[in-house]
Structures are given as structure tokens and as C-alpha cells.
PDB file of N, CA and C in Angstrom:
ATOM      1  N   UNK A   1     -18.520 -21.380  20.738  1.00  0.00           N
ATOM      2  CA  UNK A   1     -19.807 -20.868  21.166  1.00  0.00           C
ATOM      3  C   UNK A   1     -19.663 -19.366  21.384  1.00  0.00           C
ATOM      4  N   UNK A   2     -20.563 -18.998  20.851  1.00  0.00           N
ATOM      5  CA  UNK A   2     -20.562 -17.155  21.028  1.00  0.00           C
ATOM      6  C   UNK A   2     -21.110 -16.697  22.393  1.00  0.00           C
ATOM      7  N   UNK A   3     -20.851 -15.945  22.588  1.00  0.00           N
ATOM      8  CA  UNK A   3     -21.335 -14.761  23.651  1.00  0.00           C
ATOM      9  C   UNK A   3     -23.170 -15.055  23.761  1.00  0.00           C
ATOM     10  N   UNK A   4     -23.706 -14.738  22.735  1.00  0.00           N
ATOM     11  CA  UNK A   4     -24.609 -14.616  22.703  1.00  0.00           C
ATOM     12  C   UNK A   4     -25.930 -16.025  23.355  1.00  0.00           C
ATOM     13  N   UNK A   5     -25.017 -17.089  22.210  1.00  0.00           N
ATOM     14  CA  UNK A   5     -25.569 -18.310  22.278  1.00  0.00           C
ATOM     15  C   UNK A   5     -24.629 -19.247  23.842  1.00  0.00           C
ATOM     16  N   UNK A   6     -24.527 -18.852  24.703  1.00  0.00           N
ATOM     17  CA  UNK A   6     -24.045 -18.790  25.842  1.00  0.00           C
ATOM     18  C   UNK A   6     -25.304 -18.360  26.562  1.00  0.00           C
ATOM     19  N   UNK A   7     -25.394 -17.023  26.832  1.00  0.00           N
ATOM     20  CA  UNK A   7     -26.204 -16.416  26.717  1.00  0.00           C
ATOM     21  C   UNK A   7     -27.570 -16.994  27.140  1.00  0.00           C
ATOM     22  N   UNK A   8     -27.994 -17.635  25.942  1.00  0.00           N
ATOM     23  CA  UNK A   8     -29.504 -17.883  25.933  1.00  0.00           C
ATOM     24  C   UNK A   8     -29.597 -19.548  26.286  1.00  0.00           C
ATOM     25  N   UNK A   9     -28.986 -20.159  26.132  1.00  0.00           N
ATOM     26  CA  UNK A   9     -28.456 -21.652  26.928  1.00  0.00           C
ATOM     27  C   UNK A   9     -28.625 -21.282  28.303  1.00  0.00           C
ATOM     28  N   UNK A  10     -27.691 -20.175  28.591  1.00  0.00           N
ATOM     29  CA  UNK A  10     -27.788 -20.001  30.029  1.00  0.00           C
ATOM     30  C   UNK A  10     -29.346 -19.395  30.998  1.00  0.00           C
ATOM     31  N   UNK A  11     -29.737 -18.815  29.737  1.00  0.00           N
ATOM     32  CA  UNK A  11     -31.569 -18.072  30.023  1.00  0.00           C
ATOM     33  C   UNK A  11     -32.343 -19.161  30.194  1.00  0.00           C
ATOM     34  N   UNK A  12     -31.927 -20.216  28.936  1.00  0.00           N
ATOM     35  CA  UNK A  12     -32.806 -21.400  29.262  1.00  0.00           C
ATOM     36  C   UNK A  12     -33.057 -22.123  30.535  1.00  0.00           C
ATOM     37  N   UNK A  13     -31.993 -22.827  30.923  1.00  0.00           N
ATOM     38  CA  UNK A  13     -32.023 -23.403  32.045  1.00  0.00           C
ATOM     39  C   UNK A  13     -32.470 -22.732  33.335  1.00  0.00           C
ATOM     40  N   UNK A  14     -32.165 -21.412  33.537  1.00  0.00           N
ATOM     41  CA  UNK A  14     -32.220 -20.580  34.613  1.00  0.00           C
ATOM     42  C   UNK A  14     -34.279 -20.188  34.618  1.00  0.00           C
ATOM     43  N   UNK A  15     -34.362 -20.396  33.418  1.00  0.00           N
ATOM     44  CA  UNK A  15     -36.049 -20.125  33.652  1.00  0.00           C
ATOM     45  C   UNK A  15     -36.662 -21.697  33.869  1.00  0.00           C
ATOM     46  N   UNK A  16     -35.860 -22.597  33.340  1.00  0.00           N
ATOM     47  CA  UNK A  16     -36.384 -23.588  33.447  1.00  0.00           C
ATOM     48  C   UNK A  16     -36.631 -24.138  35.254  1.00  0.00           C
ATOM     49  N   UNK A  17     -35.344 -23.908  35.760  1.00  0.00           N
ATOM     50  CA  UNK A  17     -34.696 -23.762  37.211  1.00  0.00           C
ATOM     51  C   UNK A  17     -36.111 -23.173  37.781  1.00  0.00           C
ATOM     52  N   UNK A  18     -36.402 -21.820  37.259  1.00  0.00           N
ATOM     53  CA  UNK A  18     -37.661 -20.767  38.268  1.00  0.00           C
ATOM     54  C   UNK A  18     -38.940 -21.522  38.075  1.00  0.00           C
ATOM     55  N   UNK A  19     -39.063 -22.106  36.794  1.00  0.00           N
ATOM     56  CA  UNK A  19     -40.403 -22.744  36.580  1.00  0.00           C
ATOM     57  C   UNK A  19     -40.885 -23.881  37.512  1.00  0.00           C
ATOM     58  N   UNK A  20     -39.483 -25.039  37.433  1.00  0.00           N
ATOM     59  CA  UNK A  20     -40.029 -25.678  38.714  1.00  0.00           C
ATOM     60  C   UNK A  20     -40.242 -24.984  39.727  1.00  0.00           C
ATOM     61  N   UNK A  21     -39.399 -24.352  40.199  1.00  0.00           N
ATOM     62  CA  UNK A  21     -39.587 -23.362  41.553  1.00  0.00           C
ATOM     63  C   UNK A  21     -41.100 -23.274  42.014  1.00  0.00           C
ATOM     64  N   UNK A  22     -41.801 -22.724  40.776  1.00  0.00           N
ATOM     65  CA  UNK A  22     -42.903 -22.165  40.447  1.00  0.00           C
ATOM     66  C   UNK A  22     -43.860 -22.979  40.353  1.00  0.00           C
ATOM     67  N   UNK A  23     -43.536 -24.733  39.763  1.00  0.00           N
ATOM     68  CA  UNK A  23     -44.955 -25.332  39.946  1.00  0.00           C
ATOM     69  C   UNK A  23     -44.981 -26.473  41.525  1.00  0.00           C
ATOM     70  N   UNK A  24     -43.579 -25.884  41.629  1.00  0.00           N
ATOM     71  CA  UNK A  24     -44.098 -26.316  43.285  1.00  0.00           C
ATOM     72  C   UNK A  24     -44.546 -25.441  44.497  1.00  0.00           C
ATOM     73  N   UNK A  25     -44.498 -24.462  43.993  1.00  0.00           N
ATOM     74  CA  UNK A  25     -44.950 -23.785  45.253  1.00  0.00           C
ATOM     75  C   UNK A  25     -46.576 -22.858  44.576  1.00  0.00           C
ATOM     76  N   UNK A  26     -47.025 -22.685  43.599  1.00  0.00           N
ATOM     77  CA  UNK A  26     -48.137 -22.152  42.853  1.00  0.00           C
ATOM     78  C   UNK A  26     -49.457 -23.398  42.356  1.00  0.00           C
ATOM     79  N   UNK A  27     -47.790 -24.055  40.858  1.00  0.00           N
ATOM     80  CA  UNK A  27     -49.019 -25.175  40.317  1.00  0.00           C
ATOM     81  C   UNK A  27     -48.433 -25.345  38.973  1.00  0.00           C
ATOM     82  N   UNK A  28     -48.823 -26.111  38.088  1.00  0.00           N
ATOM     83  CA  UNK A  28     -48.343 -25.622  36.599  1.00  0.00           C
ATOM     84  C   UNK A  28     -48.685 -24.970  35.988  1.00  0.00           C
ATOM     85  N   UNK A  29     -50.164 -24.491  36.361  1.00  0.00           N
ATOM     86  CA  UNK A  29     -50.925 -23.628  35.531  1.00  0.00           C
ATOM     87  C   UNK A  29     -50.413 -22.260  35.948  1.00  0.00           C
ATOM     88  N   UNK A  30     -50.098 -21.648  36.771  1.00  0.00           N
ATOM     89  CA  UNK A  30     -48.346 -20.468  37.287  1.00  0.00           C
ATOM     90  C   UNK A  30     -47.595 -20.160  36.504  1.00  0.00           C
ATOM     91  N   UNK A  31     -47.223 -21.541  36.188  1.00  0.00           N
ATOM     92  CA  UNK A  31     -45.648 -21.691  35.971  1.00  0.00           C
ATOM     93  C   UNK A  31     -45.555 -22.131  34.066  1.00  0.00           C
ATOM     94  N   UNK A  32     -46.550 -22.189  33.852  1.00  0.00           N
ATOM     95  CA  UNK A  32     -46.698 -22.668  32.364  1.00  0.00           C
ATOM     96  C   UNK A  32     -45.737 -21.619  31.641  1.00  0.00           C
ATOM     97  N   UNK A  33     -46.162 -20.469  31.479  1.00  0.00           N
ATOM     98  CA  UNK A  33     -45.558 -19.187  30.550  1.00  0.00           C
ATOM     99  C   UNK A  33     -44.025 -19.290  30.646  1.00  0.00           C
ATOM    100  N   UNK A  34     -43.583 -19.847  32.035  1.00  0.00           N
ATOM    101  CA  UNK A  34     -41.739 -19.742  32.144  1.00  0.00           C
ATOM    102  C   UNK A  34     -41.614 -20.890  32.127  1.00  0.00           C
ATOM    103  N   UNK A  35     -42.389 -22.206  31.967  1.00  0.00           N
ATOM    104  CA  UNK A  35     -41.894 -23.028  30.904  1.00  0.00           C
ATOM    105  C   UNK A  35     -41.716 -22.871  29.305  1.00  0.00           C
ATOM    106  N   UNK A  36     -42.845 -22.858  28.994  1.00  0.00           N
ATOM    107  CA  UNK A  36     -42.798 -21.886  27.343  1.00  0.00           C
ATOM    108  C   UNK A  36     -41.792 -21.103  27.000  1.00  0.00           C
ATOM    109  N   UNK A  37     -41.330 -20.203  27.900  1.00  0.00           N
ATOM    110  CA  UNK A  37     -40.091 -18.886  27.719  1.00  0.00           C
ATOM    111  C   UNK A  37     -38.844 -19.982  27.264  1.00  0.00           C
ATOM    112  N   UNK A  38     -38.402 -21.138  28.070  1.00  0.00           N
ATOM    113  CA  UNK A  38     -37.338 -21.842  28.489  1.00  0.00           C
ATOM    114  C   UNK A  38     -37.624 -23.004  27.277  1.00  0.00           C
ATOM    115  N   UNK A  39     -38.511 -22.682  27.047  1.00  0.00           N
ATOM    116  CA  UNK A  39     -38.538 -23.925  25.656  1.00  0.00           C
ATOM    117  C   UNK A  39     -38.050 -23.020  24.380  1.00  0.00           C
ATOM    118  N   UNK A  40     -38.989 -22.572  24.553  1.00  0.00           N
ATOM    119  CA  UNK A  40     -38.850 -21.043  23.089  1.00  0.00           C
ATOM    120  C   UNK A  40     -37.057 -20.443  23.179  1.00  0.00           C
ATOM    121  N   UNK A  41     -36.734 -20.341  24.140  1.00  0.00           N
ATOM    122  CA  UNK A  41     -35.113 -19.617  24.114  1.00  0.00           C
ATOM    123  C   UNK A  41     -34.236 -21.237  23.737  1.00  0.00           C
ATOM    124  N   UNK A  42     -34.631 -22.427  24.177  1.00  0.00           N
ATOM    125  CA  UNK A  42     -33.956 -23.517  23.440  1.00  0.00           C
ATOM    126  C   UNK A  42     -34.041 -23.909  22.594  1.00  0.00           C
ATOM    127  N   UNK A  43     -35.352 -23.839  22.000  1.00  0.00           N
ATOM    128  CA  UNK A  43     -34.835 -24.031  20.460  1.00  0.00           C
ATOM    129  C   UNK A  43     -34.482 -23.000  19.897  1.00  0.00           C
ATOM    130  N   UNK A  44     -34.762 -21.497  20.050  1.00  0.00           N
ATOM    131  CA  UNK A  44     -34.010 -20.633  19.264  1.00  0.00           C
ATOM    132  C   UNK A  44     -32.410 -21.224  19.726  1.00  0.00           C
ATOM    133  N   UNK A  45     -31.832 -21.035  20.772  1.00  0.00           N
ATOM    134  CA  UNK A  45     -30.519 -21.287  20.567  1.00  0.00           C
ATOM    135  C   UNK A  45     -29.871 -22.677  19.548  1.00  0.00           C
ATOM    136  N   UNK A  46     -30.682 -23.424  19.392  1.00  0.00           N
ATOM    137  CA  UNK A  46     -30.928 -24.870  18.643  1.00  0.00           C
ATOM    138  C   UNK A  46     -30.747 -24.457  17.288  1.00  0.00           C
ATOM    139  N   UNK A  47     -31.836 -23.320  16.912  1.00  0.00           N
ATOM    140  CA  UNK A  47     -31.794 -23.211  15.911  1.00  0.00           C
ATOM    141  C   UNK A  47     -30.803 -22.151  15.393  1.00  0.00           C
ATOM    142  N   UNK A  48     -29.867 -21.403  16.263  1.00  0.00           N
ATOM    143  CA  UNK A  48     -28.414 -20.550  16.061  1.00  0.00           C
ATOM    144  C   UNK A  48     -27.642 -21.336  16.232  1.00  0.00           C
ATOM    145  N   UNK A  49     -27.547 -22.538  16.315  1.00  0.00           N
ATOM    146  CA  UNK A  49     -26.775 -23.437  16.496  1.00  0.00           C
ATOM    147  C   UNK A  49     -26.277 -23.971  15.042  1.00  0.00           C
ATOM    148  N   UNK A  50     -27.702 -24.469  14.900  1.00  0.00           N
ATOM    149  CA  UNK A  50     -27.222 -25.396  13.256  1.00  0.00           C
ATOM    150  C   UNK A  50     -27.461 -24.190  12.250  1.00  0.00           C
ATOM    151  N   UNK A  51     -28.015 -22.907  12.301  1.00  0.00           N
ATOM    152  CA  UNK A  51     -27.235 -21.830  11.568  1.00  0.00           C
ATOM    153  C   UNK A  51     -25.949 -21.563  10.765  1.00  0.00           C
ATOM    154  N   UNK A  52     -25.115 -22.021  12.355  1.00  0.00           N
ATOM    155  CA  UNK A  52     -23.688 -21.465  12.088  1.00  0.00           C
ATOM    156  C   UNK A  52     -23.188 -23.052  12.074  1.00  0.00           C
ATOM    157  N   UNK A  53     -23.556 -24.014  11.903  1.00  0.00           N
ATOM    158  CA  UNK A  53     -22.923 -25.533  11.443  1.00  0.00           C
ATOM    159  C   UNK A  53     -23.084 -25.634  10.083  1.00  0.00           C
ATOM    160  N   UNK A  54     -23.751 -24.967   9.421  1.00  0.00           N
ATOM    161  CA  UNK A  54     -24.450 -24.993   7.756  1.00  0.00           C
ATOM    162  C   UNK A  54     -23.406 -23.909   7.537  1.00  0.00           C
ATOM    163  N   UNK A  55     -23.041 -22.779   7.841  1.00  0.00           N
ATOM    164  CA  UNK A  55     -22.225 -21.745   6.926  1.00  0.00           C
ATOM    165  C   UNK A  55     -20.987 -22.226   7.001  1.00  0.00           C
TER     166      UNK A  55
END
């Protein structure tokens, strides 16, 4: 695993982490966008994943 894709695994969860944070103390409608962020950075890392399994 690279630096990078470390990295954004680790972005994932950590926004995912704030989002609940966020729809318990706001709502989901708050917290929607840093769910989205934490989805969007997992599958990009998903998709740098099987990138470098294909080369």
C-alpha cells in the first residue's frame, strides 16, 4: 500500500467518524456533504486500488 492510498483510506474513515459526529448532534441533512466526501475518497481509493492490481 502506498503512501498515498493510506492516505485517503485514512481520510475516509476519519470523515466518515465526523459525519456521524455530525448527524447526531445537527441531523443528516448537516452532515450529508461529509458523508458524500467519505464515500467519494472510498471509492477513489477502490478505484487506485484495482489500478495497480491490473498493471
Amino acid at each position: 500500500m502506498k503512501l498515498l492510498d493510506s492516505i485517503l483510506l485514512s481520510l475516509s474513515v476519519a470523515f466518515f467518524v465526523i459525519g456521524i459526529y455530525e448527524t447526531m448532534t445537527l441531523g443528516i441533512g448537516q452532515a450529508y456533504y461529509i458523508f458524500m466526501l467519505s464515500l467519494g475518497l472510498l471509492f477513489y481509493y477502490g478505484y487506485r486500488k484495482n489500478k495497480h492490481k491490473e498493471d
